[in-house]
PDB file of N, CA and C in Angstrom:
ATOM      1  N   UNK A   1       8.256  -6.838  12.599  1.00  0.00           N
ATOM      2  CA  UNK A   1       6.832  -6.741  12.419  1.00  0.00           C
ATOM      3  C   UNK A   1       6.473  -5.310  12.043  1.00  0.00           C
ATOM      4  N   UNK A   2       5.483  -5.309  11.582  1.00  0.00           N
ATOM      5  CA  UNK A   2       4.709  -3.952  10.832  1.00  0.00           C
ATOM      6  C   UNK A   2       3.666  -3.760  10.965  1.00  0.00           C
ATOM      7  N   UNK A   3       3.367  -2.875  11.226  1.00  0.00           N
ATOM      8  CA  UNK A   3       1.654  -2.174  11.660  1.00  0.00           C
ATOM      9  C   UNK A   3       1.055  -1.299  10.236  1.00  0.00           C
ATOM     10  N   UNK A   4       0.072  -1.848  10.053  1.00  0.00           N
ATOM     11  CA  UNK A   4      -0.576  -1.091   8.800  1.00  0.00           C
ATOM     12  C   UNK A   4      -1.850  -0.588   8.998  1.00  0.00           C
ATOM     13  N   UNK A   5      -1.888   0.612   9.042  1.00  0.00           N
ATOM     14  CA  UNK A   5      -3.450   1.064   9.434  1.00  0.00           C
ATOM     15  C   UNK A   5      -3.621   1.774   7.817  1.00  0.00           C
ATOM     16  N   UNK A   6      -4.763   1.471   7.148  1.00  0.00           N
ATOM     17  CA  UNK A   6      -5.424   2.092   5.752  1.00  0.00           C
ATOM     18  C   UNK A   6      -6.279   2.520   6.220  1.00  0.00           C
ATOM     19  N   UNK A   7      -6.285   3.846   5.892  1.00  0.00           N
ATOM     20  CA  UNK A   7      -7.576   4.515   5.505  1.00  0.00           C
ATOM     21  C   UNK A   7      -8.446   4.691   4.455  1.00  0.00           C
ATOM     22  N   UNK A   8      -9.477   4.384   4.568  1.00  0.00           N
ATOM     23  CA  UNK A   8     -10.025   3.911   2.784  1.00  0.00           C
ATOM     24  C   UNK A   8     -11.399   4.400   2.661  1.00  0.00           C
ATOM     25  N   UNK A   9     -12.190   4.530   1.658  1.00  0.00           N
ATOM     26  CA  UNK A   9     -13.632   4.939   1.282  1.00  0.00           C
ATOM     27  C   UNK A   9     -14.392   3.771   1.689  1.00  0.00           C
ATOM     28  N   UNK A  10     -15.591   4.378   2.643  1.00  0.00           N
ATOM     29  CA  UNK A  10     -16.584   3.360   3.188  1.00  0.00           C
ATOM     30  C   UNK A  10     -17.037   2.290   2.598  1.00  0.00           C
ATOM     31  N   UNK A  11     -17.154   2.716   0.725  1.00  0.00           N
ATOM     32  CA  UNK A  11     -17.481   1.172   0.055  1.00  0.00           C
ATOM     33  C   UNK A  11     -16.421   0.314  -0.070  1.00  0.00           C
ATOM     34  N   UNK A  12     -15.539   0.497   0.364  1.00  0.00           N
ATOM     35  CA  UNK A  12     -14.396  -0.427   0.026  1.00  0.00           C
ATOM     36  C   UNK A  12     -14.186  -1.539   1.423  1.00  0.00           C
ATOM     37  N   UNK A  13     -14.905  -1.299   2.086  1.00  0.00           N
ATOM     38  CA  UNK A  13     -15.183  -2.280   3.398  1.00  0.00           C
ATOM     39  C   UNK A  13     -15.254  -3.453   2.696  1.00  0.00           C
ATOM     40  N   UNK A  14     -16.422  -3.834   2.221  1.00  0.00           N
ATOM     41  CA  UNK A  14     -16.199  -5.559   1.847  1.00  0.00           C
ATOM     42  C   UNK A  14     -15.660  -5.890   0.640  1.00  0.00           C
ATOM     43  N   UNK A  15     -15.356  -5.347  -0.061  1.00  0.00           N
ATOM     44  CA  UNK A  15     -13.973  -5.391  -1.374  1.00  0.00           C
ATOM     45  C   UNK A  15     -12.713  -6.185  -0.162  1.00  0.00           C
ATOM     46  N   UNK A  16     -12.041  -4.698   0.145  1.00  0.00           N
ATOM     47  CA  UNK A  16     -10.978  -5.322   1.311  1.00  0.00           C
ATOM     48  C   UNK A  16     -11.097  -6.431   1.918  1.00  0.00           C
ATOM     49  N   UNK A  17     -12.229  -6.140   2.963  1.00  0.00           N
ATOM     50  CA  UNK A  17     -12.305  -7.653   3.959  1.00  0.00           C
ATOM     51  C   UNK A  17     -12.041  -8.813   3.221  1.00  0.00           C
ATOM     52  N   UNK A  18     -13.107  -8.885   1.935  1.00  0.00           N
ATOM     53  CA  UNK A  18     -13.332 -10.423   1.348  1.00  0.00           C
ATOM     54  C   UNK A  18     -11.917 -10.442   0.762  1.00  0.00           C
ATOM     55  N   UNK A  19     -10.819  -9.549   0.346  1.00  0.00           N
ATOM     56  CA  UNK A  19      -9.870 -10.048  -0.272  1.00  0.00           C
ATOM     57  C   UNK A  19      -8.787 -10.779   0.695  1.00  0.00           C
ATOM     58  N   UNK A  20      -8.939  -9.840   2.512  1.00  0.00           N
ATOM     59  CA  UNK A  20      -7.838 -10.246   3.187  1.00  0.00           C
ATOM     60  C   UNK A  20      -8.128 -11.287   3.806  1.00  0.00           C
ATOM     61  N   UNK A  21      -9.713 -12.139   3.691  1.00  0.00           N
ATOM     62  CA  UNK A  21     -10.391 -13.747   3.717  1.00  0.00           C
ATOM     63  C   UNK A  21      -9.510 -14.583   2.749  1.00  0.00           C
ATOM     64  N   UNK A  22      -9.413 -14.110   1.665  1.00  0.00           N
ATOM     65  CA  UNK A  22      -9.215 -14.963   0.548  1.00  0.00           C
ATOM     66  C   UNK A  22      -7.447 -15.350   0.919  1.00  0.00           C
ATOM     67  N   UNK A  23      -6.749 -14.417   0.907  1.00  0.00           N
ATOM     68  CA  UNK A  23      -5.707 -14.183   1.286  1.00  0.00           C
ATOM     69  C   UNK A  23      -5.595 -14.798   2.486  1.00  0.00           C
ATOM     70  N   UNK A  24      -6.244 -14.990   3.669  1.00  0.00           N
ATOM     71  CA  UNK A  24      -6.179 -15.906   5.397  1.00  0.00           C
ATOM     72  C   UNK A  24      -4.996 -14.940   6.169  1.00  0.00           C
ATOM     73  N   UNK A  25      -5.634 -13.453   5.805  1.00  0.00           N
ATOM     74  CA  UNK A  25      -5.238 -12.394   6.846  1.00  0.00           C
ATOM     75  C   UNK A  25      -5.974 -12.780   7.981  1.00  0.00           C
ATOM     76  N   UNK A  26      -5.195 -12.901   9.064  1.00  0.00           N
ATOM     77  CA  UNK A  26      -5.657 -12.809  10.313  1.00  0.00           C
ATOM     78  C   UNK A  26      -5.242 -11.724  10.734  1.00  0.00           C
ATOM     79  N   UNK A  27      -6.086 -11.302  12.662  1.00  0.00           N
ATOM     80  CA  UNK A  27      -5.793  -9.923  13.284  1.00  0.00           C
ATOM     81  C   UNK A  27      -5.842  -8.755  12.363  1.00  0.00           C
ATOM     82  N   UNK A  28      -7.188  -8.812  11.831  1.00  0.00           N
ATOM     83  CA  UNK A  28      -7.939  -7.836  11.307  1.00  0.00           C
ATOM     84  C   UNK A  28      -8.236  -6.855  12.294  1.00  0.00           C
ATOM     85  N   UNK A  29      -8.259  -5.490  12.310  1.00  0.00           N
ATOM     86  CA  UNK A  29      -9.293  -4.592  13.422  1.00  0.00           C
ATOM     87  C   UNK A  29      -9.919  -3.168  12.163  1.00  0.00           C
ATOM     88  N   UNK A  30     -11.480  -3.410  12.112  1.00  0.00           N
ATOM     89  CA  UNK A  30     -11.455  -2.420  11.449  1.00  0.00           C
ATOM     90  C   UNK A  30     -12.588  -1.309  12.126  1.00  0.00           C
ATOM     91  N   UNK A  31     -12.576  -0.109  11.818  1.00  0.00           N
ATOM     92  CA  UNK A  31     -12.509   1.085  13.044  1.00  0.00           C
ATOM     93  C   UNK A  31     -13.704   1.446  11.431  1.00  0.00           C
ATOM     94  N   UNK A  32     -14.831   2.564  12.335  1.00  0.00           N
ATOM     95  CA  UNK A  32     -15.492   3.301  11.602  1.00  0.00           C
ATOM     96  C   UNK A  32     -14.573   5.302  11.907  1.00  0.00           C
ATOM     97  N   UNK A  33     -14.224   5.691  11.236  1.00  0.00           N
ATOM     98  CA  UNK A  33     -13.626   6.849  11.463  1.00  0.00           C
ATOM     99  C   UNK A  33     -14.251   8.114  10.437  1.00  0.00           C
ATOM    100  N   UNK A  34     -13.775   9.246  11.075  1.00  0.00           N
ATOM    101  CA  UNK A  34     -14.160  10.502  10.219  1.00  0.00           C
ATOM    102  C   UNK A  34     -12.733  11.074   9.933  1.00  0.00           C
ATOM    103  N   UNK A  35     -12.774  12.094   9.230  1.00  0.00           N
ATOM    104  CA  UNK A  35     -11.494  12.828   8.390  1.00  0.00           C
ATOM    105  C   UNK A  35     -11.727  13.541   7.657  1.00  0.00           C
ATOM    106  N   UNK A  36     -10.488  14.553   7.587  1.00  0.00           N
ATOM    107  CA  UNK A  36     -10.544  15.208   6.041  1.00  0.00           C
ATOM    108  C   UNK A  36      -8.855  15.302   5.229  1.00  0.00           C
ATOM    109  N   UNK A  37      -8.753  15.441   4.652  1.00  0.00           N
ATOM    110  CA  UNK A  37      -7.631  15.256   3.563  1.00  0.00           C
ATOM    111  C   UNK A  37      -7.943  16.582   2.282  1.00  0.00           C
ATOM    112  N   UNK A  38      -6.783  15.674   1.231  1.00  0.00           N
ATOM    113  CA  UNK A  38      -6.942  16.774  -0.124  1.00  0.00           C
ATOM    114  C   UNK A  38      -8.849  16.658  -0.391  1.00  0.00           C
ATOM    115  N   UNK A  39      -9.345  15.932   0.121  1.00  0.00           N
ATOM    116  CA  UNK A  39     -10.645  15.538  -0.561  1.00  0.00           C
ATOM    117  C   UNK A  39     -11.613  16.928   0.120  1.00  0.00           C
ATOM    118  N   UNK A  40     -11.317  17.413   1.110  1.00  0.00           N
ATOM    119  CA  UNK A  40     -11.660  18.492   1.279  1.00  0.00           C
ATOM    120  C   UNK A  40     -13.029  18.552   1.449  1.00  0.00           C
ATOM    121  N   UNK A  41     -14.000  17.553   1.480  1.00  0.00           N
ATOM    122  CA  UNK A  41     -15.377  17.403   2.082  1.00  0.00           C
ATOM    123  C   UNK A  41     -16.180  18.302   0.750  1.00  0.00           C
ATOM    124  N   UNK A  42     -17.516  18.647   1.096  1.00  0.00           N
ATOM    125  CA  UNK A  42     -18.676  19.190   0.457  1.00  0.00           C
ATOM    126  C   UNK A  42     -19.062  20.613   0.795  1.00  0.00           C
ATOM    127  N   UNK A  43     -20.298  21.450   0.409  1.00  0.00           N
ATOM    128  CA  UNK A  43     -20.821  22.191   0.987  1.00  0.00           C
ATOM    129  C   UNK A  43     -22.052  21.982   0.800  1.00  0.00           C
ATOM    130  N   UNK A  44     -22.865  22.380   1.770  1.00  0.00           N
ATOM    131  CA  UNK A  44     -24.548  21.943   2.058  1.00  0.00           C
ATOM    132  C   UNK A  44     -25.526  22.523   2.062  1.00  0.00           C
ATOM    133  N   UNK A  45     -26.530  22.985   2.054  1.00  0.00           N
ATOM    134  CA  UNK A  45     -27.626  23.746   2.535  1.00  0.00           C
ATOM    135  C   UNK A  45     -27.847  23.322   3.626  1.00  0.00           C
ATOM    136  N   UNK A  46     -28.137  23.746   4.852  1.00  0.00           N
ATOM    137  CA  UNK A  46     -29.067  22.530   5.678  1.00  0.00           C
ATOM    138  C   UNK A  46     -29.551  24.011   6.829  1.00  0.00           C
ATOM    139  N   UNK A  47     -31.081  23.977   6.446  1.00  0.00           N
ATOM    140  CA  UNK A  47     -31.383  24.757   7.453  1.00  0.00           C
ATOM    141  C   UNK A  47     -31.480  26.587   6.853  1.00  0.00           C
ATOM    142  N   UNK A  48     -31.229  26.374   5.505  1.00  0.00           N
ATOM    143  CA  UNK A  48     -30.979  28.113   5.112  1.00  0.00           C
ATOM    144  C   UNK A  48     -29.767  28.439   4.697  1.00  0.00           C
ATOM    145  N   UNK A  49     -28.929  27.848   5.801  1.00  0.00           N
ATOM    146  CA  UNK A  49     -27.499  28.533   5.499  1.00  0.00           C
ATOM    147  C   UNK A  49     -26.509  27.227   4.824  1.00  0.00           C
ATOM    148  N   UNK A  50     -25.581  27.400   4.467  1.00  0.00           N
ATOM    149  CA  UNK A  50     -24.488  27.056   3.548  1.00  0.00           C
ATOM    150  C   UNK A  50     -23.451  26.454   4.785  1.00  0.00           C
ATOM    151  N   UNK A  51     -23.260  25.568   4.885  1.00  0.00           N
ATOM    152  CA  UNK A  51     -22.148  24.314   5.476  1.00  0.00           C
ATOM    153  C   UNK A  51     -20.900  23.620   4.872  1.00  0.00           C
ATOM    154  N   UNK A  52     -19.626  23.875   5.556  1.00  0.00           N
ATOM    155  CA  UNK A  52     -18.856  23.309   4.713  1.00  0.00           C
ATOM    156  C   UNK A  52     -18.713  22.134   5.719  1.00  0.00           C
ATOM    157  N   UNK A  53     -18.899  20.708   5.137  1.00  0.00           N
ATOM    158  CA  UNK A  53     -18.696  19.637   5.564  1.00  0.00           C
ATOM    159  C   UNK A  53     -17.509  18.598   5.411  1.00  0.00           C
ATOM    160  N   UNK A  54     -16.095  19.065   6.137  1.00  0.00           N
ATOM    161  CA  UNK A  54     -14.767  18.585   5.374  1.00  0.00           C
ATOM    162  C   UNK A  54     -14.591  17.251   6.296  1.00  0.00           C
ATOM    163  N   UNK A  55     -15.543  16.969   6.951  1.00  0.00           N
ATOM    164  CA  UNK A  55     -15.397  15.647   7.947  1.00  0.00           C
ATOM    165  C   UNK A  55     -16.235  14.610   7.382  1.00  0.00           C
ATOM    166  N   UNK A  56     -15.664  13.908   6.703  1.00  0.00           N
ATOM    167  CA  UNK A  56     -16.364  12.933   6.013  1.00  0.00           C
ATOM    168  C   UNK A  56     -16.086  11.001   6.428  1.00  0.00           C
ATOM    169  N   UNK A  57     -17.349  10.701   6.277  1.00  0.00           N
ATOM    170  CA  UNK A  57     -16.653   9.166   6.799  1.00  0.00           C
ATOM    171  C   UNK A  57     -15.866   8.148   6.029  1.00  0.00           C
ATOM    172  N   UNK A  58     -14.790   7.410   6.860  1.00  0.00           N
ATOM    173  CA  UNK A  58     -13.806   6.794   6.384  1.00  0.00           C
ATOM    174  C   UNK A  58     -14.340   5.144   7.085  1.00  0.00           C
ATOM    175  N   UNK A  59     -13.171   4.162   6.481  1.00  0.00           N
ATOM    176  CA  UNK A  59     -13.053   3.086   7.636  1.00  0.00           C
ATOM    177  C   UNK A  59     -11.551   3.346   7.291  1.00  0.00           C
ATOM    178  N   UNK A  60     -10.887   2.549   8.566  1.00  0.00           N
ATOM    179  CA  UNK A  60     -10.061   2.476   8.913  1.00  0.00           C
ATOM    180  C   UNK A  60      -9.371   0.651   9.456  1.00  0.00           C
ATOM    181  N   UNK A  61      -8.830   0.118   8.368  1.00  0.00           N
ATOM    182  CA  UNK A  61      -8.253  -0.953   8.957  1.00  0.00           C
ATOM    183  C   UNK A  61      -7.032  -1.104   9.325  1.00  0.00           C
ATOM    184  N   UNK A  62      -6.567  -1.437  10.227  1.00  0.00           N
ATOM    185  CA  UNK A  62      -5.561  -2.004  11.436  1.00  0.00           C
ATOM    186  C   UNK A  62      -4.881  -3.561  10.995  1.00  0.00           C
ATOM    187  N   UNK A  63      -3.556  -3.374  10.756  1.00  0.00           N
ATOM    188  CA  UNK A  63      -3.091  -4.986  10.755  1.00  0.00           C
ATOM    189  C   UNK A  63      -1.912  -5.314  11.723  1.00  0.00           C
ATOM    190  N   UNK A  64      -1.359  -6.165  11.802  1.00  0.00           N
ATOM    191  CA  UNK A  64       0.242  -5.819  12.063  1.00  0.00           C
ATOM    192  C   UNK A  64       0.627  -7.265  11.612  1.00  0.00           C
ATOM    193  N   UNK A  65       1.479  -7.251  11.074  1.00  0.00           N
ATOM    194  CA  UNK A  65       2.369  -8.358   9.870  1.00  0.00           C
ATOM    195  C   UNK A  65       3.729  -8.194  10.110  1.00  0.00           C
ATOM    196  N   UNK A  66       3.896  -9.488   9.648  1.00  0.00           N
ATOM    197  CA  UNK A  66       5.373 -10.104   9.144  1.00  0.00           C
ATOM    198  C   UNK A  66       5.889  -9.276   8.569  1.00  0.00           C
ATOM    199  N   UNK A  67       7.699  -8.602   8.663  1.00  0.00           N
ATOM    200  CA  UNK A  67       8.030  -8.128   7.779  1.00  0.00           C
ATOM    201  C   UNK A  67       7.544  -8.663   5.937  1.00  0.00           C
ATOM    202  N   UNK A  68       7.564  -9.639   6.082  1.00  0.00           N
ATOM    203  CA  UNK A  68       8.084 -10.478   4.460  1.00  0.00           C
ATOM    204  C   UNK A  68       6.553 -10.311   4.064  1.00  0.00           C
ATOM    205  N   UNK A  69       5.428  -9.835   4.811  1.00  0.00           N
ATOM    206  CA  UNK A  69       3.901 -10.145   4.419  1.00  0.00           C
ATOM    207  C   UNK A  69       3.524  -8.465   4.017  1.00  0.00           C
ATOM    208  N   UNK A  70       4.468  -7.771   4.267  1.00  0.00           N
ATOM    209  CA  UNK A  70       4.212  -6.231   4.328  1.00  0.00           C
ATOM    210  C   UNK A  70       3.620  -5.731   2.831  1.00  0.00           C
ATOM    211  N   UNK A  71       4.563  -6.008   1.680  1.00  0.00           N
ATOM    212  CA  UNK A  71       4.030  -6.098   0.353  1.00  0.00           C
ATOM    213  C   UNK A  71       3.343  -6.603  -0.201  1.00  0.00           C
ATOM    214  N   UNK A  72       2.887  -7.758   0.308  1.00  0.00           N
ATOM    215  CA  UNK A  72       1.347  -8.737  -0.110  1.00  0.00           C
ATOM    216  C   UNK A  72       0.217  -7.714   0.197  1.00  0.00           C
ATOM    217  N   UNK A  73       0.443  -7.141   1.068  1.00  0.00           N
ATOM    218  CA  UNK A  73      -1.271  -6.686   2.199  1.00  0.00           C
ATOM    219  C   UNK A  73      -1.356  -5.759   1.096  1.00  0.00           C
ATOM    220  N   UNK A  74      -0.102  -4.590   1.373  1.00  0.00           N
ATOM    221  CA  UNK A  74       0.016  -2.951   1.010  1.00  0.00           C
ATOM    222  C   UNK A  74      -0.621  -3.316  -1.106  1.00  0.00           C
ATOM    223  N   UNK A  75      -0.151  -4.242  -1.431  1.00  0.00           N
ATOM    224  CA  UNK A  75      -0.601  -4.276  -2.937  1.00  0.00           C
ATOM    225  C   UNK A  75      -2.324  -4.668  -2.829  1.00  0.00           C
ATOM    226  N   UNK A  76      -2.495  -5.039  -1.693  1.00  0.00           N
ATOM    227  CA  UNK A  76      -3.973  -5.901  -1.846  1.00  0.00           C
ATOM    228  C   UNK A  76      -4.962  -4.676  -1.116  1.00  0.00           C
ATOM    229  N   UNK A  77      -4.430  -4.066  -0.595  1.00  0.00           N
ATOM    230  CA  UNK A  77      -5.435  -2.454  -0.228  1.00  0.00           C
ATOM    231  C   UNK A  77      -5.078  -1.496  -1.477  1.00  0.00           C
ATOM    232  N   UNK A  78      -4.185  -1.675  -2.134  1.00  0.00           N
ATOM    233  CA  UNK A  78      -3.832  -0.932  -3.449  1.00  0.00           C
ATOM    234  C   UNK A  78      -5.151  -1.038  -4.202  1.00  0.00           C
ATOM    235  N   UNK A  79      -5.126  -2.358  -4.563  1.00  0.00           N
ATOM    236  CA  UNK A  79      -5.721  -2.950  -5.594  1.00  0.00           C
ATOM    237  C   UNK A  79      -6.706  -2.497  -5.217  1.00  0.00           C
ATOM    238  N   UNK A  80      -7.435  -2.793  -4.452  1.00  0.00           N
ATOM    239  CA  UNK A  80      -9.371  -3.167  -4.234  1.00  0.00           C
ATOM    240  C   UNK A  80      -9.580  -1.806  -3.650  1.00  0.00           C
ATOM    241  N   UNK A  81      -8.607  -0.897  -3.269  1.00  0.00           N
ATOM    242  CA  UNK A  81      -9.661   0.451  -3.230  1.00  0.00           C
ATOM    243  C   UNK A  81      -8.693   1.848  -3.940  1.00  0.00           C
ATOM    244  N   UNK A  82      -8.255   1.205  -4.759  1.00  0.00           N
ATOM    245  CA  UNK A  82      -7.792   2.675  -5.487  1.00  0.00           C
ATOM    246  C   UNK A  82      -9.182   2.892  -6.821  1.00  0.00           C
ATOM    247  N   UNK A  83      -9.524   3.715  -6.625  1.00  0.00           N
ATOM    248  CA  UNK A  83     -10.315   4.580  -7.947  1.00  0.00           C
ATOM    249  C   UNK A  83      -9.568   5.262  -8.785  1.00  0.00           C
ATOM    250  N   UNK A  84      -8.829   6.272  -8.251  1.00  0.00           N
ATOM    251  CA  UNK A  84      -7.638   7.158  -8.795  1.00  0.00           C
ATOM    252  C   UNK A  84      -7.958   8.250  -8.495  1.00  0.00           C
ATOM    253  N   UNK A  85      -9.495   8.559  -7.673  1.00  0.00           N
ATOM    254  CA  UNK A  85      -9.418  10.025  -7.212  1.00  0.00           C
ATOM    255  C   UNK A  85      -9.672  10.301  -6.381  1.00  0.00           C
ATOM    256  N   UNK A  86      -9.704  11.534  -5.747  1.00  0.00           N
ATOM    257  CA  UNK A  86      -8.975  12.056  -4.715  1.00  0.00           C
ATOM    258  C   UNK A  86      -9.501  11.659  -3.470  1.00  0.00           C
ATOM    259  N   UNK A  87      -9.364  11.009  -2.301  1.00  0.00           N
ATOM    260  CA  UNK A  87      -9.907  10.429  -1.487  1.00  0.00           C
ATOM    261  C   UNK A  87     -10.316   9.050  -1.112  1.00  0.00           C
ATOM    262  N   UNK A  88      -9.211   8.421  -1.775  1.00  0.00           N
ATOM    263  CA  UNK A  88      -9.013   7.187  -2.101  1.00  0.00           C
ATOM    264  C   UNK A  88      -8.365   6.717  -0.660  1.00  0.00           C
ATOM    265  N   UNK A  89      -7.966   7.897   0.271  1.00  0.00           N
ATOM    266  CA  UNK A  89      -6.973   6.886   1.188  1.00  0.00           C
ATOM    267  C   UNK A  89      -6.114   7.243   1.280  1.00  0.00           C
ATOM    268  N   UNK A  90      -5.274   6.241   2.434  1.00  0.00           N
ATOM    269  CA  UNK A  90      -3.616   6.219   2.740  1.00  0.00           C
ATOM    270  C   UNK A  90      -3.635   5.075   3.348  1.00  0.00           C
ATOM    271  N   UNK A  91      -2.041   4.472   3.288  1.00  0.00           N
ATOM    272  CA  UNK A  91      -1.799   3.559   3.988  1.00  0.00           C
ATOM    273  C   UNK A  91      -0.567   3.832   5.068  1.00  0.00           C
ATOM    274  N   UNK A  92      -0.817   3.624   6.154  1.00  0.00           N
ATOM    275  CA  UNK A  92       0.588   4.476   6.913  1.00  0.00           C
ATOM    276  C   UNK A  92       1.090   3.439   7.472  1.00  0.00           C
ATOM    277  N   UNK A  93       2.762   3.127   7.567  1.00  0.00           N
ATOM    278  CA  UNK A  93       3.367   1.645   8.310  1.00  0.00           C
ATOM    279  C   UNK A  93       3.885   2.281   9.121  1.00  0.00           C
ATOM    280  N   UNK A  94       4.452   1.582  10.366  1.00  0.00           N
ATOM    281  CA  UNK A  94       5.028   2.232  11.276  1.00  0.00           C
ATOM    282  C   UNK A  94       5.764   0.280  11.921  1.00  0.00           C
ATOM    283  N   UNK A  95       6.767   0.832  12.542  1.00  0.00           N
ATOM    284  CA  UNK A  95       7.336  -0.642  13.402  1.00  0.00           C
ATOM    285  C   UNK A  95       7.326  -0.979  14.351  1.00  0.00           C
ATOM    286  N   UNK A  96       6.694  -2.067  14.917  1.00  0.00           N
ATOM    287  CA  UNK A  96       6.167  -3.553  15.852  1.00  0.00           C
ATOM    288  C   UNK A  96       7.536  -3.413  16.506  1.00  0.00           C
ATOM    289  N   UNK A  97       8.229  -3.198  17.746  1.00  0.00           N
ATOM    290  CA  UNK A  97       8.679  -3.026  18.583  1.00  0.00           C
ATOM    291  C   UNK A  97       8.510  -5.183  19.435  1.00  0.00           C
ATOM    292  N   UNK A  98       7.504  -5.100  19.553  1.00  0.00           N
ATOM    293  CA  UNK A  98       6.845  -6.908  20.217  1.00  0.00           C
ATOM    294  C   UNK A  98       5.434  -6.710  20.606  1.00  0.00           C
ATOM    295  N   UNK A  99       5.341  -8.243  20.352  1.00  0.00           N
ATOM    296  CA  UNK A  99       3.549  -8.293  20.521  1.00  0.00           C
ATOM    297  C   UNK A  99       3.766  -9.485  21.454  1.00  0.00           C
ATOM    298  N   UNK A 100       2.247  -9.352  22.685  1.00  0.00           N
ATOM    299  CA  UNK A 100       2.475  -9.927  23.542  1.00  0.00           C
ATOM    300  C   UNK A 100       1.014 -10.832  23.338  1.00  0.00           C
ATOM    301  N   UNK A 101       0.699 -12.239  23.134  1.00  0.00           N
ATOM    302  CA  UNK A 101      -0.378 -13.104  22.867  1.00  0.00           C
ATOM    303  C   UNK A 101      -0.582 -13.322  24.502  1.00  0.00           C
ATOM    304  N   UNK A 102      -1.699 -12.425  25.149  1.00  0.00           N
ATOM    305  CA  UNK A 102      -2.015 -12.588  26.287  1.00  0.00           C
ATOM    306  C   UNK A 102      -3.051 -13.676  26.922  1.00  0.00           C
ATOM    307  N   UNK A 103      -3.485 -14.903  25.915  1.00  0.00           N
ATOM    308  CA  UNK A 103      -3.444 -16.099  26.165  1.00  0.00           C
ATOM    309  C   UNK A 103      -1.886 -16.785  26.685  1.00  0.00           C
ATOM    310  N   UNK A 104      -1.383 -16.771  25.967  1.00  0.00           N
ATOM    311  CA  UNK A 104      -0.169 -17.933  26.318  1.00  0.00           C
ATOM    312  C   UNK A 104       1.048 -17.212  26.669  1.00  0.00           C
ATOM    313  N   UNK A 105       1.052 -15.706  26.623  1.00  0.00           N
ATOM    314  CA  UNK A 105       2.295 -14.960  26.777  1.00  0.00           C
ATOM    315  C   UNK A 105       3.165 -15.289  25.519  1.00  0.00           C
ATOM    316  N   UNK A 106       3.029 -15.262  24.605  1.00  0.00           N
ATOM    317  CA  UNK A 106       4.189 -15.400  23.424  1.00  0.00           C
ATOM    318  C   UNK A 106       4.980 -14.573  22.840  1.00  0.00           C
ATOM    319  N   UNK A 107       5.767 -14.459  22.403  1.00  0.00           N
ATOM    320  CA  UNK A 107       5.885 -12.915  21.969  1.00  0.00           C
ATOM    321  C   UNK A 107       6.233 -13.005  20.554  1.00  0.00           C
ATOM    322  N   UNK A 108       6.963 -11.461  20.077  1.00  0.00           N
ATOM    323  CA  UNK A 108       6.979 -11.530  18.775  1.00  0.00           C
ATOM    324  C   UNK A 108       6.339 -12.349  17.882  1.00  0.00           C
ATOM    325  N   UNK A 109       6.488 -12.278  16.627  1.00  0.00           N
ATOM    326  CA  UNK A 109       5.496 -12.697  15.618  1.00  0.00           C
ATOM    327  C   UNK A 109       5.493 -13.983  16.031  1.00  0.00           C
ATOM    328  N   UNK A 110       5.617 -15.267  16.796  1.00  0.00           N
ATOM    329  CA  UNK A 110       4.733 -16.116  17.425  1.00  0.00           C
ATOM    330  C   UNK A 110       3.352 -15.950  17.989  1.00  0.00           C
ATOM    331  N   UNK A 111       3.164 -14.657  18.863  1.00  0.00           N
ATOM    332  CA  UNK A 111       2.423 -14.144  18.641  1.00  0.00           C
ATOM    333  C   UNK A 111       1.208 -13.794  17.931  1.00  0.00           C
ATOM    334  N   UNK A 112       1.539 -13.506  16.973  1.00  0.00           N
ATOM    335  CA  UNK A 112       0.710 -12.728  15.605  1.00  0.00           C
ATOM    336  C   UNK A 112      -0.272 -14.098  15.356  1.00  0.00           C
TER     337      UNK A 112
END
């Protein structure tokens, strides 16, 4: 199993969602988050003085998948939120160790 957390540009919330509907992604979790990256935020007026604002808002979705489902997802957050510039995101995987379905106790991807 595989854990996929994307980080992506706030309009890309219902692009994503509706694609990982279409697709019948289940165990969705998606997080409102802040960050900064190469995108390196703005600078502001606010108040007189000059602000550099490198904390900018993100969402953040959460999966954890099937090995064999890993390249379906990762192409389908590709797709629907790449622009091509800078602040487009990341997708980071990391490995599912076991998941425990604390209804029925199940484990591993029975589980899922």
């Amino acid at each position: 199993m595989k854990k996929i957390e994307a980080i992506v540009r706030p309009e890309m919330l219902e692009p994503l969602k509706n694609a990982f509907l279409e697709q019948e992604v289940g165990g969705l979790t998606i997080s409102q988050v802040m960050g900064c990256g190469n995108q390196k935020g703005y600078t502001d007026e606010i108040r007189g003085q000059m602000v550099i604002i490198n904390m900018l808002p993100k969402i953040m979705f959460t999966l954890v998948v099937k090995d064999e489902d890993l390249k379906k997802i990762t192409s389908i957050i590709i797709e629907k939120a790449q622009t091509g510039e800078v602040g487009d995101g990341k997708i980071f995987i990391s490995d599912i160790v076991d998941c425990i379905r604390i209804r029925t106790e199940e484990h591993g991807e029975d589980a899922l």
